[in-house]
Every structure is written in C-alpha cells, then in structure tokens.
C-alpha atoms as a PDB file:
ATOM      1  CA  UNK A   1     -19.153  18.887   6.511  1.00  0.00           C
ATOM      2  CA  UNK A   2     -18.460  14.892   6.145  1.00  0.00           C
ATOM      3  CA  UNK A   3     -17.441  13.651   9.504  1.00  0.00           C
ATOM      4  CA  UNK A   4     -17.795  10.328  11.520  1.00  0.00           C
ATOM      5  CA  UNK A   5     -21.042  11.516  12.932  1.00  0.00           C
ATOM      6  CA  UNK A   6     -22.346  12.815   9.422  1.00  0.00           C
ATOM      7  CA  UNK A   7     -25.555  10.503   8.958  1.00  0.00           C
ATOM      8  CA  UNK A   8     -25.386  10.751   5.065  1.00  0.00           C
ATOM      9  CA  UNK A   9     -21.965   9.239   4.716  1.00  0.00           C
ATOM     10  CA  UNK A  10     -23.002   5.958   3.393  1.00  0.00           C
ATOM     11  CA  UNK A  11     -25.352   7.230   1.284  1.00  0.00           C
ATOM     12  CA  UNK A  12     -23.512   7.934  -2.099  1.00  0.00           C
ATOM     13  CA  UNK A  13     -23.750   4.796  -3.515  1.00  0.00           C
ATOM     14  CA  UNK A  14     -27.378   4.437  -3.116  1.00  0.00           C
ATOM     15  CA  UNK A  15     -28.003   7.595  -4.171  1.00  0.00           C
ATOM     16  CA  UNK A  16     -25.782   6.987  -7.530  1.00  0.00           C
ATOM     17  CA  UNK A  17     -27.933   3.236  -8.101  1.00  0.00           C
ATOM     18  CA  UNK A  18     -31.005   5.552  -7.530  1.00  0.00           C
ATOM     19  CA  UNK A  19     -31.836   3.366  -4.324  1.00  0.00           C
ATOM     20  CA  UNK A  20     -32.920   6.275  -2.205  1.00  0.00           C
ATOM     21  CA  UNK A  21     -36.469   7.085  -1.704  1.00  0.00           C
ATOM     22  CA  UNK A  22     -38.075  10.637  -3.631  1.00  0.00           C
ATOM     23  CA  UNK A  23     -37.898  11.778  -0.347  1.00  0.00           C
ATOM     24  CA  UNK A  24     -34.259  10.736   0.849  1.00  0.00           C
ATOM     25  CA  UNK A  25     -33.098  11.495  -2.802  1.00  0.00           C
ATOM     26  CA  UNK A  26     -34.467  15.389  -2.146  1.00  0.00           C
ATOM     27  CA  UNK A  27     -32.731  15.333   1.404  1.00  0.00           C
ATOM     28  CA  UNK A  28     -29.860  13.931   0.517  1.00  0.00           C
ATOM     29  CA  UNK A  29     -29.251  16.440  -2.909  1.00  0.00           C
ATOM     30  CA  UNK A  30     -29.918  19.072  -0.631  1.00  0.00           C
ATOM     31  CA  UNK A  31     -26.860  17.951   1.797  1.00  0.00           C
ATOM     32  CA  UNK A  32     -25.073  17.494  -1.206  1.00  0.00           C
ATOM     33  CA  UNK A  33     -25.137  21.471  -1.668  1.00  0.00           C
ATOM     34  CA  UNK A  34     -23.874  22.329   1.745  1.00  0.00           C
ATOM     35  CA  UNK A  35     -21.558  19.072   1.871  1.00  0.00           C
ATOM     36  CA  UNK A  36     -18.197  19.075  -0.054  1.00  0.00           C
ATOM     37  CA  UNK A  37     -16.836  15.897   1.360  1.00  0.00           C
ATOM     38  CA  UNK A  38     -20.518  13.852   0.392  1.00  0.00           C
ATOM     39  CA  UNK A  39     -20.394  15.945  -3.156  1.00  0.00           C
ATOM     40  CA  UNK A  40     -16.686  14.512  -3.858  1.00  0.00           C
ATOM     41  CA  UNK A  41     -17.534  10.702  -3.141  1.00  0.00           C
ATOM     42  CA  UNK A  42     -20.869  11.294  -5.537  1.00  0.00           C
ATOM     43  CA  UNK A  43     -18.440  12.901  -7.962  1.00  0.00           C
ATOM     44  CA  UNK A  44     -15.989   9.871  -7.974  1.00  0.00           C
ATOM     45  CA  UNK A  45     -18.807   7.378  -7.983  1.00  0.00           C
ATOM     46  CA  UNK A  46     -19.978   8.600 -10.747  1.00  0.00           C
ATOM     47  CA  UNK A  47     -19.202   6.165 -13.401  1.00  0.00           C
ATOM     48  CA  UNK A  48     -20.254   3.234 -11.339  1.00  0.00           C
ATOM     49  CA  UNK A  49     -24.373   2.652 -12.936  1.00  0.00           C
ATOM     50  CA  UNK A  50     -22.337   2.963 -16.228  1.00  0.00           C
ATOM     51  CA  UNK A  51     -19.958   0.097 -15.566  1.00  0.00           C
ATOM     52  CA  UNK A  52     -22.323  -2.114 -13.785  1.00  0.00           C
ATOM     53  CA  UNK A  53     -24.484  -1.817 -16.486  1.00  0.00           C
ATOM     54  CA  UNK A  54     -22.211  -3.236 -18.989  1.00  0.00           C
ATOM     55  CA  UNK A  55     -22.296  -6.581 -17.187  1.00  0.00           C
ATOM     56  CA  UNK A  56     -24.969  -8.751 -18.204  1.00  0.00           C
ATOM     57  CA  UNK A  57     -28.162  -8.964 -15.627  1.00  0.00           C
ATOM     58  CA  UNK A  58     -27.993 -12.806 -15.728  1.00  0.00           C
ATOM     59  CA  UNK A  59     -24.550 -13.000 -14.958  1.00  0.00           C
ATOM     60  CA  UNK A  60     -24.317 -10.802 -12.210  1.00  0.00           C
ATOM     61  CA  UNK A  61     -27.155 -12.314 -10.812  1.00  0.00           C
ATOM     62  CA  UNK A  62     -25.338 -15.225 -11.334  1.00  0.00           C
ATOM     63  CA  UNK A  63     -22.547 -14.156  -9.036  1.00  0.00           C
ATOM     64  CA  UNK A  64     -25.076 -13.507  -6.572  1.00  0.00           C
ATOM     65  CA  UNK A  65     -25.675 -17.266  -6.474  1.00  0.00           C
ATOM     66  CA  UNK A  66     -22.193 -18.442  -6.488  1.00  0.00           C
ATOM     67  CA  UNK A  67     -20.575 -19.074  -3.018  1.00  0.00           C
ATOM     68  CA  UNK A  68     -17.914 -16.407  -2.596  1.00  0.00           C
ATOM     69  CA  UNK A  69     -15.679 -15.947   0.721  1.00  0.00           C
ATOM     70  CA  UNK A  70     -16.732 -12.520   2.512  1.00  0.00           C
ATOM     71  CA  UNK A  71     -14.547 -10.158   2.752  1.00  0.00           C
ATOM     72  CA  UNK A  72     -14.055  -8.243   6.108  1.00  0.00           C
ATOM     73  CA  UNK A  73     -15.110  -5.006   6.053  1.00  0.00           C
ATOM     74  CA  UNK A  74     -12.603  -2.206   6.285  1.00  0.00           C
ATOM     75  CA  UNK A  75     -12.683   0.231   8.855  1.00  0.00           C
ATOM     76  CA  UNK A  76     -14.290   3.547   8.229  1.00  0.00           C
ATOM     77  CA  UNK A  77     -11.018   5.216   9.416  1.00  0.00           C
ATOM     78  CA  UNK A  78      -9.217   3.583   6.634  1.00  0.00           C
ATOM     79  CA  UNK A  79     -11.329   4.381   3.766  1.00  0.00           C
ATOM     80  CA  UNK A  80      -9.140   6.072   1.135  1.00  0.00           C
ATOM     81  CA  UNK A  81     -11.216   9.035   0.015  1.00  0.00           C
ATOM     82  CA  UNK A  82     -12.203   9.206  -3.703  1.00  0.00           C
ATOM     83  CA  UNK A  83     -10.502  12.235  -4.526  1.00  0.00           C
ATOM     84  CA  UNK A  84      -6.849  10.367  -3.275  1.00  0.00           C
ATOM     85  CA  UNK A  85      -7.835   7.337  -4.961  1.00  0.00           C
ATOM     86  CA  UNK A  86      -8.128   9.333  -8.283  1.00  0.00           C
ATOM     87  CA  UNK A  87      -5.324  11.157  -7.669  1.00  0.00           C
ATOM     88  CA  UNK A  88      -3.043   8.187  -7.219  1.00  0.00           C
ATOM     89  CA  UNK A  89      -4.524   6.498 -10.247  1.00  0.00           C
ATOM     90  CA  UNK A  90      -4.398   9.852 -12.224  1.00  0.00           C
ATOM     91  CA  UNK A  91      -0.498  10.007 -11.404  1.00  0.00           C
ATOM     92  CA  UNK A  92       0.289   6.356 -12.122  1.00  0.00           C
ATOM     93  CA  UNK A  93      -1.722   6.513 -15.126  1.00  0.00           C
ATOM     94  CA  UNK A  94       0.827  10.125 -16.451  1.00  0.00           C
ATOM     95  CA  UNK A  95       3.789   8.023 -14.536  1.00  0.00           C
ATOM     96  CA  UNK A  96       3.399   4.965 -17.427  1.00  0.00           C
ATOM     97  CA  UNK A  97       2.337   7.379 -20.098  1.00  0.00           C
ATOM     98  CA  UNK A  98       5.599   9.167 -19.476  1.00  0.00           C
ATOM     99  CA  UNK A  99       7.951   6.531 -19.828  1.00  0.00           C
ATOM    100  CA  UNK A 100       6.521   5.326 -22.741  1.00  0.00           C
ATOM    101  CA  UNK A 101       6.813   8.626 -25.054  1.00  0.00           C
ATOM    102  CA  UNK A 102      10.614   8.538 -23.456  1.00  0.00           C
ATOM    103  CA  UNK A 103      11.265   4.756 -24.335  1.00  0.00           C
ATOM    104  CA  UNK A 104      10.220   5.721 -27.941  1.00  0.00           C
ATOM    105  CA  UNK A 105      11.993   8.315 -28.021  1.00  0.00           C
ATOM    106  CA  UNK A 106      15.100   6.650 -27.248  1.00  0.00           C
ATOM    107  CA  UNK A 107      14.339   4.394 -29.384  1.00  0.00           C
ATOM    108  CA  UNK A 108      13.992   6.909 -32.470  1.00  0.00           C
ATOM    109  CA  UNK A 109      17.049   8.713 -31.352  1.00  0.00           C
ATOM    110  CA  UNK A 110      18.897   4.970 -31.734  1.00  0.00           C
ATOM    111  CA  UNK A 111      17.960   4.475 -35.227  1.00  0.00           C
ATOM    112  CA  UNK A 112      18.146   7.904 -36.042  1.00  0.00           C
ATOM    113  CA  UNK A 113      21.690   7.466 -35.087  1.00  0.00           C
ATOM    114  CA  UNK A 114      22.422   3.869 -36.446  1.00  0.00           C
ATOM    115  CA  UNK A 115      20.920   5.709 -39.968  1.00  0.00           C
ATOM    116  CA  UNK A 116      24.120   8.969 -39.767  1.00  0.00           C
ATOM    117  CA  UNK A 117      26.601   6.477 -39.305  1.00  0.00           C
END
C-alpha cells in the first residue's frame, strides 16, 4: 500500500528514466506487484521517456543553463494522483469532443432546413 511512510513513493519517475540501480530497479518492480497505488503513478508516467525524448538533447540541456525562477515545491498532501489527473483530462477531453459533434450538428440541421424552405 502507498502511504506517507511508503519509502518507494518517489521512486516512479526514476524508475520510468531508468535511473534506478539493477538492484533498486529489481526491488522496486517487486513493490510494484504488491503496490497498487506505486503501479498507478508508473502507469500514468508512462509516456514521459517518450515525450522527453522528442526534445532535442542540446536544447534541453540548454534549458538547464538558462536561469529559470524555482518553483516551490508542492506539498506531498496536495499531489493530485495520476489516476484523477487522467480522469479529469479524460472528461474534459469527451466534454469538448461533445460539443463539437453537437455544434455541427446544429449546424447541418440549419442548412438542412434553410435547403426545405
């Protein structure tokens, strides 16, 4: 079970950028079986290498160099779990997709219509 306490909760990310030791790598996959929480953050991190990958090495390192304001860290208490972040995406994504088969539709019905008249 993920909890505050769980010692492998900040782990998913290196373990997706393949950061981990062999050994941590075996430790932490074996956590993974028993750990449903840690298995659902791996699961939504999973298209993360793919996406970094498509920027160019140069210009990440790049903004490496640049001077950037930090950022405060959030809280670990207000860390929106991956599953809820998906799901909110998911939903906004079916939300937009919605209204935009209905606009057309009304749109078609408006013509069709116009063209009876």
């Amino acid at each position: 079970m993920r909890t505050v306490a769980d010692p492998y909760r900040e782990w998913d990310v290196a373990y997706m950028l393949g950061s981990l030791s062999p050994a941590e790598r075996r430790e932490y996959e074996l956590h993974l079986s028993g750990c449903e929480g840690c298995a659902s953050e791996v699961t939504a991190l999973a298209g993360l290498p793919g996406i970094m990958s498509a920027v160019p090495r140069e210009q990440a390192a790049g903004l490496l160099a640049e001077d950037h304001p930090v950022q405060p860290a959030m809280p670990p208490a207000s860390r929106v779990s991956g599953r809820r972040g998906w799901t909110v995406t998911a939903l906004a994504g079916a939300a937009i997709l919605v209204a935009m088969v209905l606009r057309r539709r009304g749109r078609a019905v408006r013509r069709q219509a116009a063209g009876t008249k």
